[in-house]
C-alpha atoms as a PDB file:
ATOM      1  CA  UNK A   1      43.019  30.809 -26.438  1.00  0.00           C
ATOM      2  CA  UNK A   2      41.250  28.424 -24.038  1.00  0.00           C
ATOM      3  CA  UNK A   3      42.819  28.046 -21.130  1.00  0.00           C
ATOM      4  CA  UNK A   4      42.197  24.689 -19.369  1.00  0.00           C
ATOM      5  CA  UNK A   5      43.463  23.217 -16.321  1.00  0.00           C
ATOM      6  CA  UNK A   6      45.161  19.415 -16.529  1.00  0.00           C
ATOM      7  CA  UNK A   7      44.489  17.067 -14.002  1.00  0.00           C
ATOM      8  CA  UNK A   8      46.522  13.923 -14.031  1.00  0.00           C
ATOM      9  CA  UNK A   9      46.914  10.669 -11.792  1.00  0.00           C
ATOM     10  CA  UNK A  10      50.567   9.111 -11.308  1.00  0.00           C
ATOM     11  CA  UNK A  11      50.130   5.697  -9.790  1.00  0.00           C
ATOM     12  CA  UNK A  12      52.638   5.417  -7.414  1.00  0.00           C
ATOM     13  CA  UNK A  13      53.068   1.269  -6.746  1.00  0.00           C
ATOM     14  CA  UNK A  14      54.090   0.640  -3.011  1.00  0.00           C
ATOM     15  CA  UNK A  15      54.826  -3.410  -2.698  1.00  0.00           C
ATOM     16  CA  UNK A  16      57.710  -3.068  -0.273  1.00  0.00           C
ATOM     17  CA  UNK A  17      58.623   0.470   0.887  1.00  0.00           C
ATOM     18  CA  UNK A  18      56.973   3.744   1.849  1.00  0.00           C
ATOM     19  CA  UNK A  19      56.962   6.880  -0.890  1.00  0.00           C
ATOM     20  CA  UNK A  20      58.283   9.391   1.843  1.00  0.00           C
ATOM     21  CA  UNK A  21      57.526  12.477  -0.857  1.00  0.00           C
ATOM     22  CA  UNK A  22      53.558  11.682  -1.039  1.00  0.00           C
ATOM     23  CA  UNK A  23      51.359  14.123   1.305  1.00  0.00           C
ATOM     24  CA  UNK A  24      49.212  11.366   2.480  1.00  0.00           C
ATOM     25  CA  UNK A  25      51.473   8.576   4.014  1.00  0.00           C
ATOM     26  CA  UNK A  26      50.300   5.277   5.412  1.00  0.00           C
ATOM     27  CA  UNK A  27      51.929   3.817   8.593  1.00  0.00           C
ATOM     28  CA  UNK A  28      52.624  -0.108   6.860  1.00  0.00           C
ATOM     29  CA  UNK A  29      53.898  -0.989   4.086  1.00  0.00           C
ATOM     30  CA  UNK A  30      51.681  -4.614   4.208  1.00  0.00           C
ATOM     31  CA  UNK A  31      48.658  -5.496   6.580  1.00  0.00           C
ATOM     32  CA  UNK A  32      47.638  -8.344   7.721  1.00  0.00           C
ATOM     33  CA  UNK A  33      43.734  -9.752   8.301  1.00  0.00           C
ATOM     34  CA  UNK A  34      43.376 -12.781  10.930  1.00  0.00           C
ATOM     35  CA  UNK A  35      40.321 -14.436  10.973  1.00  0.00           C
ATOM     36  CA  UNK A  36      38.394 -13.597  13.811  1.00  0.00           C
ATOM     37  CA  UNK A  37      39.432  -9.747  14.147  1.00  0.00           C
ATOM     38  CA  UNK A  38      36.459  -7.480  14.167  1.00  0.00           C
ATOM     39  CA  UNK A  39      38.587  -4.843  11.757  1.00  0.00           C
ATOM     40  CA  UNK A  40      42.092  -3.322  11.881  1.00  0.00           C
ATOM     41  CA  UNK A  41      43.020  -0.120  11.748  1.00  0.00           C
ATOM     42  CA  UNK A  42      45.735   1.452   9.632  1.00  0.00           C
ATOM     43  CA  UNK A  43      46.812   4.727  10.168  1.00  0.00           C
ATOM     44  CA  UNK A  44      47.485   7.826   7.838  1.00  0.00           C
ATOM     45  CA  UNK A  45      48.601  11.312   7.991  1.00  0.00           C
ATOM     46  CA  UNK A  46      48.758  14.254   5.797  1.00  0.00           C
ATOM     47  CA  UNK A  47      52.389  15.455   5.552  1.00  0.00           C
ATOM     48  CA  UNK A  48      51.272  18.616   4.139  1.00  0.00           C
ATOM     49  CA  UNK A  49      51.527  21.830   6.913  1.00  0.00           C
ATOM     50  CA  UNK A  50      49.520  23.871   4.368  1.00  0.00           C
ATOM     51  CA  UNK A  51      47.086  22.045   1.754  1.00  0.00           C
ATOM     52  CA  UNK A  52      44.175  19.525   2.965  1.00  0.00           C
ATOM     53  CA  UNK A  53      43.978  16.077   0.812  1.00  0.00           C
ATOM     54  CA  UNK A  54      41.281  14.018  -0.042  1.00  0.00           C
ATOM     55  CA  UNK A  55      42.498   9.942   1.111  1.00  0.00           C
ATOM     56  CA  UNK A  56      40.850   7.517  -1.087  1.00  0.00           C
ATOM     57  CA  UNK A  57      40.893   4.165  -0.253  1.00  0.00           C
ATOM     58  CA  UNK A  58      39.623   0.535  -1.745  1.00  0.00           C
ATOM     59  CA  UNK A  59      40.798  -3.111  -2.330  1.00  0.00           C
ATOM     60  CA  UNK A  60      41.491  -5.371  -4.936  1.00  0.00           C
ATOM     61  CA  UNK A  61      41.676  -9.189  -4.972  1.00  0.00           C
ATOM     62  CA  UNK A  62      44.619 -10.909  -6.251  1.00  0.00           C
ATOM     63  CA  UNK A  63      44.140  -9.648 -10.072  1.00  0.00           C
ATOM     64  CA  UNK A  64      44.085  -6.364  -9.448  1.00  0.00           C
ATOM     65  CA  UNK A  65      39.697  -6.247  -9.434  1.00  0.00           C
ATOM     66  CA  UNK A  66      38.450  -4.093  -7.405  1.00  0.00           C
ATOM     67  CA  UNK A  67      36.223  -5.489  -4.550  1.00  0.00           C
ATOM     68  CA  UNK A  68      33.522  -4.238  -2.282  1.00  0.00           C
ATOM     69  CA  UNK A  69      33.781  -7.788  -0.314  1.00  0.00           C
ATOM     70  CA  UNK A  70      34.737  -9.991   1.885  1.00  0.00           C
ATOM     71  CA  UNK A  71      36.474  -7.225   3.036  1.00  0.00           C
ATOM     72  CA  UNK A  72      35.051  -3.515   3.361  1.00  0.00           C
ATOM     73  CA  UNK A  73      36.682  -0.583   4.031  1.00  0.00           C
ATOM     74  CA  UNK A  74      35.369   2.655   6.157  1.00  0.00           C
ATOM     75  CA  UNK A  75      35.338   5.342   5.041  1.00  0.00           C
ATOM     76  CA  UNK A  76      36.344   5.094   1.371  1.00  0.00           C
ATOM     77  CA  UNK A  77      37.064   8.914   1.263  1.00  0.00           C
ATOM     78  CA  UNK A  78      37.768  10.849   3.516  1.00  0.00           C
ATOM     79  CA  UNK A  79      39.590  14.947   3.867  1.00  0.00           C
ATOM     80  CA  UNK A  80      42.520  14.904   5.868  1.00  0.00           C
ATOM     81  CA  UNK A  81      43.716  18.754   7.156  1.00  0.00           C
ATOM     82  CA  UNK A  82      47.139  19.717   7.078  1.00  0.00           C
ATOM     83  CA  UNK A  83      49.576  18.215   9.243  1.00  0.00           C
ATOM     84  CA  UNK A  84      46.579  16.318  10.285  1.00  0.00           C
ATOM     85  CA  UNK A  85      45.854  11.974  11.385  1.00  0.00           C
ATOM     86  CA  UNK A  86      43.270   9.718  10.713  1.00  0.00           C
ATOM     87  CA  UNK A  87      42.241   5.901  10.434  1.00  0.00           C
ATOM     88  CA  UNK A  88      41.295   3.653   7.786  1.00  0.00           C
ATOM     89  CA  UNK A  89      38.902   0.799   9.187  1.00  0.00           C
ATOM     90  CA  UNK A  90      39.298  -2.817   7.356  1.00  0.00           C
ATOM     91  CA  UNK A  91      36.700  -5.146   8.760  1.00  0.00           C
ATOM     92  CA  UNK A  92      34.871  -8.600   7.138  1.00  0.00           C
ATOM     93  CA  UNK A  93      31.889  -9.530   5.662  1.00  0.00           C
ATOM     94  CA  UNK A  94      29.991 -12.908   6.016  1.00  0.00           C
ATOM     95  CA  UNK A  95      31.434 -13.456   3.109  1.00  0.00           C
ATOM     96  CA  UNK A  96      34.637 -14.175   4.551  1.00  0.00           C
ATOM     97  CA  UNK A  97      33.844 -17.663   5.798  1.00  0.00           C
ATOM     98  CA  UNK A  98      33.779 -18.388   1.938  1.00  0.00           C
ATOM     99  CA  UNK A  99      38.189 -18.188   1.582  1.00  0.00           C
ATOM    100  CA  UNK A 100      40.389 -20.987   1.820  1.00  0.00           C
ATOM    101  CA  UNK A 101      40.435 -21.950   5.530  1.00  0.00           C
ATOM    102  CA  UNK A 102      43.792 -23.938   4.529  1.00  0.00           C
ATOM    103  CA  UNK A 103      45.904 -20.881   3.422  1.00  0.00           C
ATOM    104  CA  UNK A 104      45.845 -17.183   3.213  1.00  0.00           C
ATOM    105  CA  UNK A 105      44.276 -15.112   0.341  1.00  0.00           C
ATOM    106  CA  UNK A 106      46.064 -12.216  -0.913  1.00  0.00           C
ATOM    107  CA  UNK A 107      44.180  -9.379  -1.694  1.00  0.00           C
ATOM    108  CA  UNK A 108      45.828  -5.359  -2.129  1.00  0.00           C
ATOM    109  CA  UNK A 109      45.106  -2.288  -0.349  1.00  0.00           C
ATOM    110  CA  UNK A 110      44.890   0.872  -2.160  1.00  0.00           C
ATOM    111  CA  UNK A 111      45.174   4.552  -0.797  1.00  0.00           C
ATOM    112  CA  UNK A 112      45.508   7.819  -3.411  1.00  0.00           C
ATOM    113  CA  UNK A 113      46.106  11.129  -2.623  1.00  0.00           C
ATOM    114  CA  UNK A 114      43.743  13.728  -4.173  1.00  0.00           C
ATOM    115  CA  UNK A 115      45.031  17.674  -4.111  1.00  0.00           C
ATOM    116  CA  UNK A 116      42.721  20.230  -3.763  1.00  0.00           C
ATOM    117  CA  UNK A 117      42.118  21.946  -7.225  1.00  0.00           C
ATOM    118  CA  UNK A 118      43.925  24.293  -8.347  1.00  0.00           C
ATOM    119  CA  UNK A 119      42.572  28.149  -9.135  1.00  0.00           C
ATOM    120  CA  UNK A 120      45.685  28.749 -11.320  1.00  0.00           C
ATOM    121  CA  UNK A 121      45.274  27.781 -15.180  1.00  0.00           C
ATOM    122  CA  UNK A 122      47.396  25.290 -17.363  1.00  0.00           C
ATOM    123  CA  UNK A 123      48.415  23.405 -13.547  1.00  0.00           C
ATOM    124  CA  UNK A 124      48.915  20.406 -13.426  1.00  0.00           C
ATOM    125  CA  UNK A 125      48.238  17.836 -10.187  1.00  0.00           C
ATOM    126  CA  UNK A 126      49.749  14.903  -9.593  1.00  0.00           C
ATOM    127  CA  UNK A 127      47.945  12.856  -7.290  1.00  0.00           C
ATOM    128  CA  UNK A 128      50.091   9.530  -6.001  1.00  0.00           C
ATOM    129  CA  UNK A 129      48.869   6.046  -5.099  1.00  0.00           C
ATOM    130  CA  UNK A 130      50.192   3.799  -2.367  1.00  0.00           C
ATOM    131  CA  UNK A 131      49.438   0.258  -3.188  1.00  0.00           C
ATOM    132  CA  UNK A 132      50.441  -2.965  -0.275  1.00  0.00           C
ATOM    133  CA  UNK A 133      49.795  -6.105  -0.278  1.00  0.00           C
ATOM    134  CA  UNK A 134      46.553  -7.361   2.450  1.00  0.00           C
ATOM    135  CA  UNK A 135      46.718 -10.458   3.403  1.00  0.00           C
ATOM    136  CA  UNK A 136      43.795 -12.485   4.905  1.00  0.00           C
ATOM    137  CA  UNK A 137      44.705 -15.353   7.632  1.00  0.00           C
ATOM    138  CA  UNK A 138      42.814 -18.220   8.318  1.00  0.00           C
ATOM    139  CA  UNK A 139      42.799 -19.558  12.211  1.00  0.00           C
ATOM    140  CA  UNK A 140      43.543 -22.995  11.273  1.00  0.00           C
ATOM    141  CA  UNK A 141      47.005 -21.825   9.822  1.00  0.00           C
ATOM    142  CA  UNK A 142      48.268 -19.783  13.016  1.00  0.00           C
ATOM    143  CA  UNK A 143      50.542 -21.386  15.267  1.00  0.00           C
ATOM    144  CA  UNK A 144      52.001 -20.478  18.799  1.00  0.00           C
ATOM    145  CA  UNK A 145      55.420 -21.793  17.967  1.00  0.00           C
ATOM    146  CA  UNK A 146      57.402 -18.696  17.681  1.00  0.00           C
ATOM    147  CA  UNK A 147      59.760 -20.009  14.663  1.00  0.00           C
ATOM    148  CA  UNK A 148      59.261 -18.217  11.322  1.00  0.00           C
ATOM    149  CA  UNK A 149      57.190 -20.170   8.537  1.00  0.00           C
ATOM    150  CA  UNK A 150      60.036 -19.038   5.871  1.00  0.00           C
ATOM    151  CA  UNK A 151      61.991 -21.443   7.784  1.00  0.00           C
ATOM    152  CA  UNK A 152      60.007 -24.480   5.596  1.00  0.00           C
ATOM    153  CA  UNK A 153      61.344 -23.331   2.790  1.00  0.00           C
ATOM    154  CA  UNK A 154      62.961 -25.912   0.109  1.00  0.00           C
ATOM    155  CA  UNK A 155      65.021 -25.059  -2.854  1.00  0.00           C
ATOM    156  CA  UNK A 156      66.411 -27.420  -5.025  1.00  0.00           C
ATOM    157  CA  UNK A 157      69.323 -26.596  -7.550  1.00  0.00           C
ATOM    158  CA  UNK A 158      68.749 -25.890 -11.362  1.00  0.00           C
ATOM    159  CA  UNK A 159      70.440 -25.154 -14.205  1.00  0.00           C
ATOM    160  CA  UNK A 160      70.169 -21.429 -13.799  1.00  0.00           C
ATOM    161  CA  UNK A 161      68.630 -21.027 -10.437  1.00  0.00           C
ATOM    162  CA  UNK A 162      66.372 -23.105  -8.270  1.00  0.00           C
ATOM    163  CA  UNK A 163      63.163 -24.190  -8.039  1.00  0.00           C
ATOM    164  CA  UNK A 164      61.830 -22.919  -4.565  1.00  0.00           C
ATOM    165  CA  UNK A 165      59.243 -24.815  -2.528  1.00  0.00           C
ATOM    166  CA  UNK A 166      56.529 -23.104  -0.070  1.00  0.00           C
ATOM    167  CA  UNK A 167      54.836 -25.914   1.679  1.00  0.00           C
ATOM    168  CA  UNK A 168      53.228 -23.820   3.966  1.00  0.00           C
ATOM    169  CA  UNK A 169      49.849 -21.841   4.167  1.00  0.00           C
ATOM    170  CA  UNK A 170      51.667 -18.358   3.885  1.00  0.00           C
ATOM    171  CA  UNK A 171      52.446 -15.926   1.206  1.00  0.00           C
ATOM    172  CA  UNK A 172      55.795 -15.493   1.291  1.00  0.00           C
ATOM    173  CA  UNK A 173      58.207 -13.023  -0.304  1.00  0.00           C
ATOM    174  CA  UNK A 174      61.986 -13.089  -1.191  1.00  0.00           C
ATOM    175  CA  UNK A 175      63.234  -9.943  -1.728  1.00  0.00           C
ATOM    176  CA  UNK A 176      67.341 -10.878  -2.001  1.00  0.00           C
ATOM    177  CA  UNK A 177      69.749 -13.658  -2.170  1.00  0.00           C
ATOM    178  CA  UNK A 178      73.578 -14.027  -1.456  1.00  0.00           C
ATOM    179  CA  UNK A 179      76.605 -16.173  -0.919  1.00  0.00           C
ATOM    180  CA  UNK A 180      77.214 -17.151   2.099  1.00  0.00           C
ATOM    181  CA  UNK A 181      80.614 -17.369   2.029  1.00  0.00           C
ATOM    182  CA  UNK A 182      81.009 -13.502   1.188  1.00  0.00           C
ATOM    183  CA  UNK A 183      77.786 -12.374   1.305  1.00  0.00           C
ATOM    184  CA  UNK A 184      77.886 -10.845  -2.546  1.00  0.00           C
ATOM    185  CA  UNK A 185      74.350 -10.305  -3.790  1.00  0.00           C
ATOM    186  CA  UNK A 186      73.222 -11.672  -6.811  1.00  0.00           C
ATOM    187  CA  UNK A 187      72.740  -7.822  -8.763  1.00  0.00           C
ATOM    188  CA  UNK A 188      70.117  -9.804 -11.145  1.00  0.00           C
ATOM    189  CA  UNK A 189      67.684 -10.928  -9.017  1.00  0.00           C
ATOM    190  CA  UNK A 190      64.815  -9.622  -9.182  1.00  0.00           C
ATOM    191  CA  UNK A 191      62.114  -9.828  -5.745  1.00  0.00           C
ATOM    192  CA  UNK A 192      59.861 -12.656  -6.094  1.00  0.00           C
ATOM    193  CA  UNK A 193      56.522 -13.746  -4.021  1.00  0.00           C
ATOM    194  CA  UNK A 194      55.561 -17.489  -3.913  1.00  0.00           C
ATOM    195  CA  UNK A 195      52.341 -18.201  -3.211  1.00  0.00           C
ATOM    196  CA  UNK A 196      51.203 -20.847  -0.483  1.00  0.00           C
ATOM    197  CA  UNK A 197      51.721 -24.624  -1.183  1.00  0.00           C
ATOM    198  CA  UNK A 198      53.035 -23.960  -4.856  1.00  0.00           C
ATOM    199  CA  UNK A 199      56.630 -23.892  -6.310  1.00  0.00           C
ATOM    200  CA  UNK A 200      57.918 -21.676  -8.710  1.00  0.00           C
ATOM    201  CA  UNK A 201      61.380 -20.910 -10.763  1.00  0.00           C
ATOM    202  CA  UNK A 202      64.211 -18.539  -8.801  1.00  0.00           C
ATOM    203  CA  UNK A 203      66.114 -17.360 -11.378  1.00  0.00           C
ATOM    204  CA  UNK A 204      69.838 -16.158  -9.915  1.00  0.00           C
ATOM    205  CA  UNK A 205      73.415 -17.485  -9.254  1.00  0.00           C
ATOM    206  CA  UNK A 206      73.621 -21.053  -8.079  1.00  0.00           C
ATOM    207  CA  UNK A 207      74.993 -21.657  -5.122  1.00  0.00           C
ATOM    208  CA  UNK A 208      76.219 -24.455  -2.160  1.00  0.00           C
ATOM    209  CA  UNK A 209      75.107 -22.399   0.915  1.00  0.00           C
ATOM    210  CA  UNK A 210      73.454 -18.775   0.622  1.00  0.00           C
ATOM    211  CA  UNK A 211      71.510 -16.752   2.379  1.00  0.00           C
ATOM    212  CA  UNK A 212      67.782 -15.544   1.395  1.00  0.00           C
ATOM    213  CA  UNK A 213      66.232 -12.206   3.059  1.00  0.00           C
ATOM    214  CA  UNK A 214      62.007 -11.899   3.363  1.00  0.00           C
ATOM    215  CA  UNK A 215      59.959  -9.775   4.086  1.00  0.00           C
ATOM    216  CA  UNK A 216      57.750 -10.211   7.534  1.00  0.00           C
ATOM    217  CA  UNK A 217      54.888  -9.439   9.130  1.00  0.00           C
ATOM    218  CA  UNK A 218      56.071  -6.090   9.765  1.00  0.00           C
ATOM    219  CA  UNK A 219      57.610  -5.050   6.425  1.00  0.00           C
ATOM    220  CA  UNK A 220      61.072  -5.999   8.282  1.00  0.00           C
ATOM    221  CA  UNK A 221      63.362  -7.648   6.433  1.00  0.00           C
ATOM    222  CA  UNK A 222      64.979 -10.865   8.194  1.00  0.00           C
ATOM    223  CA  UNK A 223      67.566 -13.694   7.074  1.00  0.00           C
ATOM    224  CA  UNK A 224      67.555 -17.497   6.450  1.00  0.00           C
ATOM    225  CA  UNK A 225      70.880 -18.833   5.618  1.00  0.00           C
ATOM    226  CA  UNK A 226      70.631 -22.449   3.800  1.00  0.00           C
ATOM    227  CA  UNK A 227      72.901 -25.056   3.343  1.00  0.00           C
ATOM    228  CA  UNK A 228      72.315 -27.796   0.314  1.00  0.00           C
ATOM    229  CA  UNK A 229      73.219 -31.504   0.125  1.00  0.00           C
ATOM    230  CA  UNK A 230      73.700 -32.445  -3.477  1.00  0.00           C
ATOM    231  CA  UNK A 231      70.734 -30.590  -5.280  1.00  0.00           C
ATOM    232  CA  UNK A 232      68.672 -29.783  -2.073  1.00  0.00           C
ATOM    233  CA  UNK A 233      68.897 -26.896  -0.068  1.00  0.00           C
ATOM    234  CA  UNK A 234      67.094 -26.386   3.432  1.00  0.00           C
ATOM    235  CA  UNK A 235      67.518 -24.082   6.441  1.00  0.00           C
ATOM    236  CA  UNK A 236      70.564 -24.714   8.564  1.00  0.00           C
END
């Protein structure tokens, strides 16, 4: 009999938190693009002391399309040695002035793992993906004012949840909500991400004062506590 060697890809999707069992691990778990940055640089390492990996990297837009611009990314590939570092460049194209200068545009970054092949029959390799979300800021948005954007934030009570407002020029992301009064979760609600000057449904326990937790620049995860006033709920 023929014996063959299987090669498989398990796509590992990374949205909020880092894959700690993957060789090649990034240093972010979201990055962040400001207009006027010649590139950033996000690191990786190979948590491997004894096989070298291939770190292949590219971006998609919002839909999941893989893009080549306004945003390009050096080197695409590249062979990282065991236990070894190295950087993946993220810098703009002129295309870039074409984006909404009155919000940010989400696009995702992409990294997969690649093992070296294997010289032992009927093996199979699993190489995992790392997927975060890249945003691209626009100057005009950026303030100096210290206070967190999230704070804008309006819900307003419905039958079975709320209908949550983003006025702002940010992505933002809700990752949990909770009573107030004894800070019980909600164990049904599910993470959601509103996109900039839209509403959408929040689907979870109603209540008079709670307490939503986002995600932030840096992947942290911070608190707003609201209060409402018959159907409307703001930041205290």
């Amino acid at each position: 009999m023929k014996k063959t060697s299987i090669y498989a890809f398990f796509i590992l999707t990374l949205l909020n938190s880092e894959y700690s069992s993957a060789a090649i691990a990034l240093d972010r778990t979201r990055a962040i693009y400001e207009e006027g940055t010649k590139a950033i640089s996000l690191k990786i390492s190979n948590e491997s002391n004894q096989l070298p990996y291939l770190a292949q990297a590219w971006i998609e837009d919002e839909n999941f399309n893989k893009v080549t611009k306004p945003l390009l990314i050096t080197p695409p590939i590249q062979r990282i040695e065991p236990g070894s570092k190295s950087m993946i460049r993220i810098s703009s194209l002129p295309e870039v002035k074409d984006l909404p200068q009155d919000r940010e545009t989400l696009f995702y970054f992409n990294l997969r793992e690649i093992p070296p092949r294997s010289d032992k029959p009927n093996i199979m390799q699993i190489a995992l993906q790392t997927k975060i979300k890249l945003f691209y800021r626009p100057s005009s948005i950026m303030t100096n004012s210290g206070k967190p954007w999230q704070n804008k934030l309006i819900l307003t009570k419905e039958k079975n949840g709320y209908t949550i407002e983003n006025p702002t020029g940010y992505y933002i992301t809700i990752t949990d909500i909770q009573s107030y009064n004894n800070k019980k979760s909600d164990n049904q609600f599910s993470p959601i991400t509103v996109s900039p000057m839209s509403s959408t449904k929040l689907t979870t326990t109603v209540y008079d004062n709670f307490t939503l937790t986002y995600i932030n620049d840096y992947g942290g995860r911070p608190t707003l506590d609201f209060q409402c006033l018959n159907h409307k709920c703001q930041v205290k």
